[in-house]
PDB file of N, CA and C in Angstrom:
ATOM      1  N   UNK A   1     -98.252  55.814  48.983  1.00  0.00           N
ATOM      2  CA  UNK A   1     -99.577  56.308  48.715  1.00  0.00           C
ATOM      3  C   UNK A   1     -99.485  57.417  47.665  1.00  0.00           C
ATOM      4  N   UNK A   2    -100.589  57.155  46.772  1.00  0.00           N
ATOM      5  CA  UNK A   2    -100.622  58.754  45.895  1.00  0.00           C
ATOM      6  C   UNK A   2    -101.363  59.778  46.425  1.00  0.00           C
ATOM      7  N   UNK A   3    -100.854  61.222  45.985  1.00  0.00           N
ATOM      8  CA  UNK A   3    -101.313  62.040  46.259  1.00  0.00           C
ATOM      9  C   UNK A   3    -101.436  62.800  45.277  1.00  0.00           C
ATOM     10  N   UNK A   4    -102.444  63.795  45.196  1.00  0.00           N
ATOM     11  CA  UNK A   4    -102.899  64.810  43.962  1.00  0.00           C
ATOM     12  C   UNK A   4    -102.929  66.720  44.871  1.00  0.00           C
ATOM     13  N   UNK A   5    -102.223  66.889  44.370  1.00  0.00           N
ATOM     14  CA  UNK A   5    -102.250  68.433  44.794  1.00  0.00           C
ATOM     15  C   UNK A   5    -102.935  69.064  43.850  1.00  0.00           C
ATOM     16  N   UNK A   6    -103.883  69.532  44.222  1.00  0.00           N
ATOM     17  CA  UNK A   6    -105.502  69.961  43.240  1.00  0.00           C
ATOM     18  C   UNK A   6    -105.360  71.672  43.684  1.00  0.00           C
ATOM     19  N   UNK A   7    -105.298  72.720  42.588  1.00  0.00           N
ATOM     20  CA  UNK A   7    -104.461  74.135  42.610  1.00  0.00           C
ATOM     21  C   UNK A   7    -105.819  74.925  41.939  1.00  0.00           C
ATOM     22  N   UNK A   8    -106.749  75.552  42.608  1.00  0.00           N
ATOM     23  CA  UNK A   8    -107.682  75.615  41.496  1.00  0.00           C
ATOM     24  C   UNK A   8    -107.928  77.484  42.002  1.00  0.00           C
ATOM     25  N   UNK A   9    -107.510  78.332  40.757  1.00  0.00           N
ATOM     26  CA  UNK A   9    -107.590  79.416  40.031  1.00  0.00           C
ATOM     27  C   UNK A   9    -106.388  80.605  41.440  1.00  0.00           C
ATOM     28  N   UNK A  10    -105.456  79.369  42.116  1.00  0.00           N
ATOM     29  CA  UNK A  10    -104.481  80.196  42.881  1.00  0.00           C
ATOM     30  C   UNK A  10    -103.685  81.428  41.869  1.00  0.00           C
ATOM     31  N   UNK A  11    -103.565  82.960  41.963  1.00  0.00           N
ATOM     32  CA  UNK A  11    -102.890  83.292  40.687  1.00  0.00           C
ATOM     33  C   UNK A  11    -101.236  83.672  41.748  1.00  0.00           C
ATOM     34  N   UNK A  12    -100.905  84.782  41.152  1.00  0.00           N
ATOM     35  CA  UNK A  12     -99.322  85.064  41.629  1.00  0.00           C
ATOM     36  C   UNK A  12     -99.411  86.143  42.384  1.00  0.00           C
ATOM     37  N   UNK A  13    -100.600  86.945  43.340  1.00  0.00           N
ATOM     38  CA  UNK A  13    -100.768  87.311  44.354  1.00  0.00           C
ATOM     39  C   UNK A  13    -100.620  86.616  45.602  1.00  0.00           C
ATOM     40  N   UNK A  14    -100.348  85.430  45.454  1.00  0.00           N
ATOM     41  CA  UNK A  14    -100.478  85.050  46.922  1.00  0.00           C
ATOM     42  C   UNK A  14     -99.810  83.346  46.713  1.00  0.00           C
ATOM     43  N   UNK A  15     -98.647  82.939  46.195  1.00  0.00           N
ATOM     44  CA  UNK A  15     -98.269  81.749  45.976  1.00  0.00           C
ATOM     45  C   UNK A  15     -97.941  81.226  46.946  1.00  0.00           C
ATOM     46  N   UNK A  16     -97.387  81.892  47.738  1.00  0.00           N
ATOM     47  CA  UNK A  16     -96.707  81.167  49.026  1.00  0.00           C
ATOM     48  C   UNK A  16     -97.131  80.255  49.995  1.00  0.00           C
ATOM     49  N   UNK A  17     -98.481  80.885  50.200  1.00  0.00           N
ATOM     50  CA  UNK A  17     -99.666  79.993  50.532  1.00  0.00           C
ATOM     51  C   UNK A  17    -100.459  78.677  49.848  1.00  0.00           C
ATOM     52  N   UNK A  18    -100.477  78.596  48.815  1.00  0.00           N
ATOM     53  CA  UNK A  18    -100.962  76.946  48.302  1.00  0.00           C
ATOM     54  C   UNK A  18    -100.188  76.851  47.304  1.00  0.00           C
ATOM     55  N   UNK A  19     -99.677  77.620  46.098  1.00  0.00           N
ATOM     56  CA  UNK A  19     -98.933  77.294  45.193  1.00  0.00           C
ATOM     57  C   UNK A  19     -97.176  76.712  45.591  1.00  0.00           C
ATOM     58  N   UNK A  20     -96.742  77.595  46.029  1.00  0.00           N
ATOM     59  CA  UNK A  20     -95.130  76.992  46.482  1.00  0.00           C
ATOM     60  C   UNK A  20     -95.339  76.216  47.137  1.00  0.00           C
ATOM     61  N   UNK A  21     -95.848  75.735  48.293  1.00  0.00           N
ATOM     62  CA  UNK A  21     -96.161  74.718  49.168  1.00  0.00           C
ATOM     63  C   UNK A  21     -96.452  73.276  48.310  1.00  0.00           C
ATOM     64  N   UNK A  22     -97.198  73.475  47.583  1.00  0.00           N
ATOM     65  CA  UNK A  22     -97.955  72.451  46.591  1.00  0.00           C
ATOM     66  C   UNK A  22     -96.675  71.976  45.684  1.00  0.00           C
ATOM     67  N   UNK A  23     -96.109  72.503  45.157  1.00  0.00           N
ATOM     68  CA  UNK A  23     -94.723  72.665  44.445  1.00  0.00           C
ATOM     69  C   UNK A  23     -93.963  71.632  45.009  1.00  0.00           C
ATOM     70  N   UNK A  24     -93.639  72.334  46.295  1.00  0.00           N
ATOM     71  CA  UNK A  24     -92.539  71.481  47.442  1.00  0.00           C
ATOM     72  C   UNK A  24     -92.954  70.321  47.484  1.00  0.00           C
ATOM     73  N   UNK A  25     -94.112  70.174  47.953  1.00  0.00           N
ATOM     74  CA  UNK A  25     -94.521  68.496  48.533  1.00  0.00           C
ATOM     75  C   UNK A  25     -94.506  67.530  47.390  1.00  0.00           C
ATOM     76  N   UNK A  26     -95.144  68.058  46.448  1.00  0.00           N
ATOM     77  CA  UNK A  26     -95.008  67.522  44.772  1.00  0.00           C
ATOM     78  C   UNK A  26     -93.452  67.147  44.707  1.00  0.00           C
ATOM     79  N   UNK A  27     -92.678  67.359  45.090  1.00  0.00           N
ATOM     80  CA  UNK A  27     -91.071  68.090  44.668  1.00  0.00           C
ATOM     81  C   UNK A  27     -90.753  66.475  45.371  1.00  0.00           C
ATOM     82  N   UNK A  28     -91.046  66.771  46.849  1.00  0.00           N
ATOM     83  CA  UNK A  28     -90.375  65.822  48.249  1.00  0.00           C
ATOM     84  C   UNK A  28     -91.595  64.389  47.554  1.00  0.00           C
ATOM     85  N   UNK A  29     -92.085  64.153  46.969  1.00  0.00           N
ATOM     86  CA  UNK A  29     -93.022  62.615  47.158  1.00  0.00           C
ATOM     87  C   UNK A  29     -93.093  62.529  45.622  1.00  0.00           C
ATOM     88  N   UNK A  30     -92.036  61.325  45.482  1.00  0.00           N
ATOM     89  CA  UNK A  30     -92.280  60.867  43.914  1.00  0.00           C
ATOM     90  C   UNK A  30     -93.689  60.354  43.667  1.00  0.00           C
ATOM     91  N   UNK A  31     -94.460  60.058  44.334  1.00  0.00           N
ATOM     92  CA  UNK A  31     -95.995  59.430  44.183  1.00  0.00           C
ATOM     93  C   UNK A  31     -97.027  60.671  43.821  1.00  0.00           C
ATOM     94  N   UNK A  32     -96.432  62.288  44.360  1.00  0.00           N
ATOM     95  CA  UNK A  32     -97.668  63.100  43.721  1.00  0.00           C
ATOM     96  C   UNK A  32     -97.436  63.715  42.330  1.00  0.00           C
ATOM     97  N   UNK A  33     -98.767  64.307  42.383  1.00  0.00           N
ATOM     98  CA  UNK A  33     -98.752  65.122  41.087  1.00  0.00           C
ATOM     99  C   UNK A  33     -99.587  65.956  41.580  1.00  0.00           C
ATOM    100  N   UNK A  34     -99.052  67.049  40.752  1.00  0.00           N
ATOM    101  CA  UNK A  34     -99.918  68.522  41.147  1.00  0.00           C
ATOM    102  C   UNK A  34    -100.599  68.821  40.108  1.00  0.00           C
ATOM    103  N   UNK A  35    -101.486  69.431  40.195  1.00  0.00           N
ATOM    104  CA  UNK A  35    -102.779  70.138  38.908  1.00  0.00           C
ATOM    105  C   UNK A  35    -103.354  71.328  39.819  1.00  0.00           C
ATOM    106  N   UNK A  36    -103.391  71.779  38.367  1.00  0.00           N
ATOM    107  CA  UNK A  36    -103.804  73.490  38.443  1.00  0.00           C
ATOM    108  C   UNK A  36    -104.873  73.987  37.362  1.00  0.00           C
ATOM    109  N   UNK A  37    -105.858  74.411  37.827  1.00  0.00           N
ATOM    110  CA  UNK A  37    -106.637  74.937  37.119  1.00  0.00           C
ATOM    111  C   UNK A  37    -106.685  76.647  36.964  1.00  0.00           C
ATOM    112  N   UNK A  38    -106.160  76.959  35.894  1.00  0.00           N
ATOM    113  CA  UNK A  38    -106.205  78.428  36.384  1.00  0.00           C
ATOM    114  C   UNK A  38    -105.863  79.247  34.680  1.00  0.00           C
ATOM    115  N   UNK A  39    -106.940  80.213  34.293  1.00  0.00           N
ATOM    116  CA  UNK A  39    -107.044  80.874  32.908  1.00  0.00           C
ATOM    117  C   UNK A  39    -105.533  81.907  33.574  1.00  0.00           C
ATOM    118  N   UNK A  40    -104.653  81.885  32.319  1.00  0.00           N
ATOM    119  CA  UNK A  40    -103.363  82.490  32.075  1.00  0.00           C
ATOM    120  C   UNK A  40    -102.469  82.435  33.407  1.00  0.00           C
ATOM    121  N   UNK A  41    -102.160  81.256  34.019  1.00  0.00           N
ATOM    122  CA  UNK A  41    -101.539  81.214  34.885  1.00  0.00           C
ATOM    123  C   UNK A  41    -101.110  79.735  35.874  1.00  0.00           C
ATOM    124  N   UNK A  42    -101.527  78.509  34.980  1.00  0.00           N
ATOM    125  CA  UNK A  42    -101.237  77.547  34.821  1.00  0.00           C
ATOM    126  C   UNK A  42    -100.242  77.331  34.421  1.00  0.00           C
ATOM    127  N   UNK A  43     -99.366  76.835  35.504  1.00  0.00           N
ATOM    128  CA  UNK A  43     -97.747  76.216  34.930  1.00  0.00           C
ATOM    129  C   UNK A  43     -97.354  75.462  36.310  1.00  0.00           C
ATOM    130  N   UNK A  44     -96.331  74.958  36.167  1.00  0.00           N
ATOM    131  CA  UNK A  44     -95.517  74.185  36.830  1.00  0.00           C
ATOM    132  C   UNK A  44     -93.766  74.377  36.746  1.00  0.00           C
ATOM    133  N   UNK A  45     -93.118  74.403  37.557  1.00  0.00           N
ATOM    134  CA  UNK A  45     -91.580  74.593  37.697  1.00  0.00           C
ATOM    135  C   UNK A  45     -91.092  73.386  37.052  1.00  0.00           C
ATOM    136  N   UNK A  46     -90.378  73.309  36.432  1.00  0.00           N
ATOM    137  CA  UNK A  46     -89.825  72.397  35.560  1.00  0.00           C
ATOM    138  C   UNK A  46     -89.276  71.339  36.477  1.00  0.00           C
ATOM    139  N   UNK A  47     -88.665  71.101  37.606  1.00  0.00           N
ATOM    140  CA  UNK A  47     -88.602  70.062  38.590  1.00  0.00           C
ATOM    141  C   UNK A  47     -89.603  69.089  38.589  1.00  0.00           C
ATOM    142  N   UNK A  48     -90.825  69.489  38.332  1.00  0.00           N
ATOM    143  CA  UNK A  48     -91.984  69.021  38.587  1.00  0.00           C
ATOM    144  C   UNK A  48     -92.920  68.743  37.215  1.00  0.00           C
ATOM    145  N   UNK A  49     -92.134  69.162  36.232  1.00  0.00           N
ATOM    146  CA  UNK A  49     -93.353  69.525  34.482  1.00  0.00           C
ATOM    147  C   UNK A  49     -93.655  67.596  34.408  1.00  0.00           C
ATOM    148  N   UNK A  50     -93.212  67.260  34.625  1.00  0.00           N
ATOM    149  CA  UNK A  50     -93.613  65.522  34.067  1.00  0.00           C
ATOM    150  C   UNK A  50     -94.677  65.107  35.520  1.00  0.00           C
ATOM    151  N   UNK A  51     -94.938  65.491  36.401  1.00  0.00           N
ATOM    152  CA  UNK A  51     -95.629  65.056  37.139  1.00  0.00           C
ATOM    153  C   UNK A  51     -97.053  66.275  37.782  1.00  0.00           C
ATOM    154  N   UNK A  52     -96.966  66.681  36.290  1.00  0.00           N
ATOM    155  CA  UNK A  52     -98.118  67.897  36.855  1.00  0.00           C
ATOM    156  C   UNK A  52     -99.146  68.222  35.262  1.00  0.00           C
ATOM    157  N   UNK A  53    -100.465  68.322  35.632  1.00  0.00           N
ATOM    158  CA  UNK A  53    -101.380  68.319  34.853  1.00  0.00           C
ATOM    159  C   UNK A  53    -101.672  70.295  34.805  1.00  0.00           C
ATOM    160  N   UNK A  54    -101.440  70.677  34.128  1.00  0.00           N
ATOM    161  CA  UNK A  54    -101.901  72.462  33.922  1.00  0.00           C
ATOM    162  C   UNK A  54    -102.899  72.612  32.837  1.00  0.00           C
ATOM    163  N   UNK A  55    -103.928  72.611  33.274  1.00  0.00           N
ATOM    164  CA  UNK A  55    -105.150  73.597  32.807  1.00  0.00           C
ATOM    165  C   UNK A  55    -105.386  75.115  32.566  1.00  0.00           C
ATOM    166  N   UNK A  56    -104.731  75.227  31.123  1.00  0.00           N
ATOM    167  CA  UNK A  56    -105.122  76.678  30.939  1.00  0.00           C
ATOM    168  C   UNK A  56    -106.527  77.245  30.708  1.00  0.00           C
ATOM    169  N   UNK A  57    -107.427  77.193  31.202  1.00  0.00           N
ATOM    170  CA  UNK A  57    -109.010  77.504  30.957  1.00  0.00           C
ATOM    171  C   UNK A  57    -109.238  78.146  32.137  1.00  0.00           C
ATOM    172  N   UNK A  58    -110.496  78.641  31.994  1.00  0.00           N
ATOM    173  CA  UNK A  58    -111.520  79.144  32.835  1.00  0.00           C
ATOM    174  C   UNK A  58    -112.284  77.651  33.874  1.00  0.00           C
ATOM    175  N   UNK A  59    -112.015  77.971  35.030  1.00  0.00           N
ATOM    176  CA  UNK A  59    -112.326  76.926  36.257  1.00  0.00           C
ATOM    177  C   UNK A  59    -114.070  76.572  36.012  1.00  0.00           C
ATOM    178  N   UNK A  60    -114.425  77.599  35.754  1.00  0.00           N
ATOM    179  CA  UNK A  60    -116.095  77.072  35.817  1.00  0.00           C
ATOM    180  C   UNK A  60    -116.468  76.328  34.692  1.00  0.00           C
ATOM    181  N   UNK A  61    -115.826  76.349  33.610  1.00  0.00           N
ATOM    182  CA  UNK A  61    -115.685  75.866  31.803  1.00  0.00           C
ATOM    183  C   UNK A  61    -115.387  74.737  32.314  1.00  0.00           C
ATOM    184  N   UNK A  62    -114.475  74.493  32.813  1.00  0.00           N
ATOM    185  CA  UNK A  62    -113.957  72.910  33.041  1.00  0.00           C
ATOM    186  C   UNK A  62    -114.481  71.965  33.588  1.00  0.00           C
ATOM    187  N   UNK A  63    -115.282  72.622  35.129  1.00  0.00           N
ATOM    188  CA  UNK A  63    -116.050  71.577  36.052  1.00  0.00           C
ATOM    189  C   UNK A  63    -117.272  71.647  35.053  1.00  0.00           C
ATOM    190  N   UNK A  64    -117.617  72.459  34.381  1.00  0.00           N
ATOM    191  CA  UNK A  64    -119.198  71.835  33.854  1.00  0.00           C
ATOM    192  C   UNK A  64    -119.125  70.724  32.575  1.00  0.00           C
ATOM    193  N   UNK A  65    -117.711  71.097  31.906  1.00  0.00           N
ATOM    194  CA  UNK A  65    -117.480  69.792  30.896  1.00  0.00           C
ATOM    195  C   UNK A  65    -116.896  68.572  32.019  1.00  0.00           C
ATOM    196  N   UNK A  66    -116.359  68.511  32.489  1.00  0.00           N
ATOM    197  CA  UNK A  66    -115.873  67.156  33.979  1.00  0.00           C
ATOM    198  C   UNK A  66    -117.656  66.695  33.968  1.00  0.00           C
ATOM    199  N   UNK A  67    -118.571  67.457  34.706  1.00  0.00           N
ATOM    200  CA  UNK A  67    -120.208  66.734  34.699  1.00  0.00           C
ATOM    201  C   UNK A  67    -119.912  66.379  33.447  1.00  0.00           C
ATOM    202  N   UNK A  68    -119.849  66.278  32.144  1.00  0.00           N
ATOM    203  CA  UNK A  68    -120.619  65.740  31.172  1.00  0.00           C
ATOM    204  C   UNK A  68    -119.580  64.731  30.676  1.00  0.00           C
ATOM    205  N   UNK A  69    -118.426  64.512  31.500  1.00  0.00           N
ATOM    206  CA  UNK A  69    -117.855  62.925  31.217  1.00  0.00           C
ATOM    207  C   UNK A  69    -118.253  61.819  32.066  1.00  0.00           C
ATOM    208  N   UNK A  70    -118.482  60.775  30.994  1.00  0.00           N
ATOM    209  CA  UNK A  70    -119.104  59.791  31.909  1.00  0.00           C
ATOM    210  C   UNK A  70    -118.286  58.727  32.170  1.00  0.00           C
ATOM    211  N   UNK A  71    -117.840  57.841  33.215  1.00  0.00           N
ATOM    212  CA  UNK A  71    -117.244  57.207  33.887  1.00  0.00           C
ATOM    213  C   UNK A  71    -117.402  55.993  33.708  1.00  0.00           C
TER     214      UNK A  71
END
């Protein structure tokens, strides 16, 4: 099964809780990929750079351009 680990504006106060975790499981299941939405603090550990989408922007910038793609 795929899975998407969806990281949205977690910064480096508090990783341990959704960011490292998100990391790991990404790490342990060749089927996920992790994404992160987050202005100056979007990245991924290089274990993981080919299976992870990083959004350097502003979170609210992004979901209002996402509404204006159409499917």
């Amino acid at each position: 099964m795929k899975v998407l680990y969806l990281e949205l504006g977690v910064g480096a106060n508090t990783p341990v809780i959704i960011k490292y975790p998100f990391w790991k499981m990404t790490y342990a299941n060749r089927n996920a990929t992790y994404a992160c939405i987050n202005f100056g603090e979007a990245f991924a550990p290089p274990e993981i750079r080919g299976r992870s989408i990083c959004i350097n922007a502003d979170i609210g910038n992004v979901l209002s351009r996402l509404k204006e793609v159409k499917v």
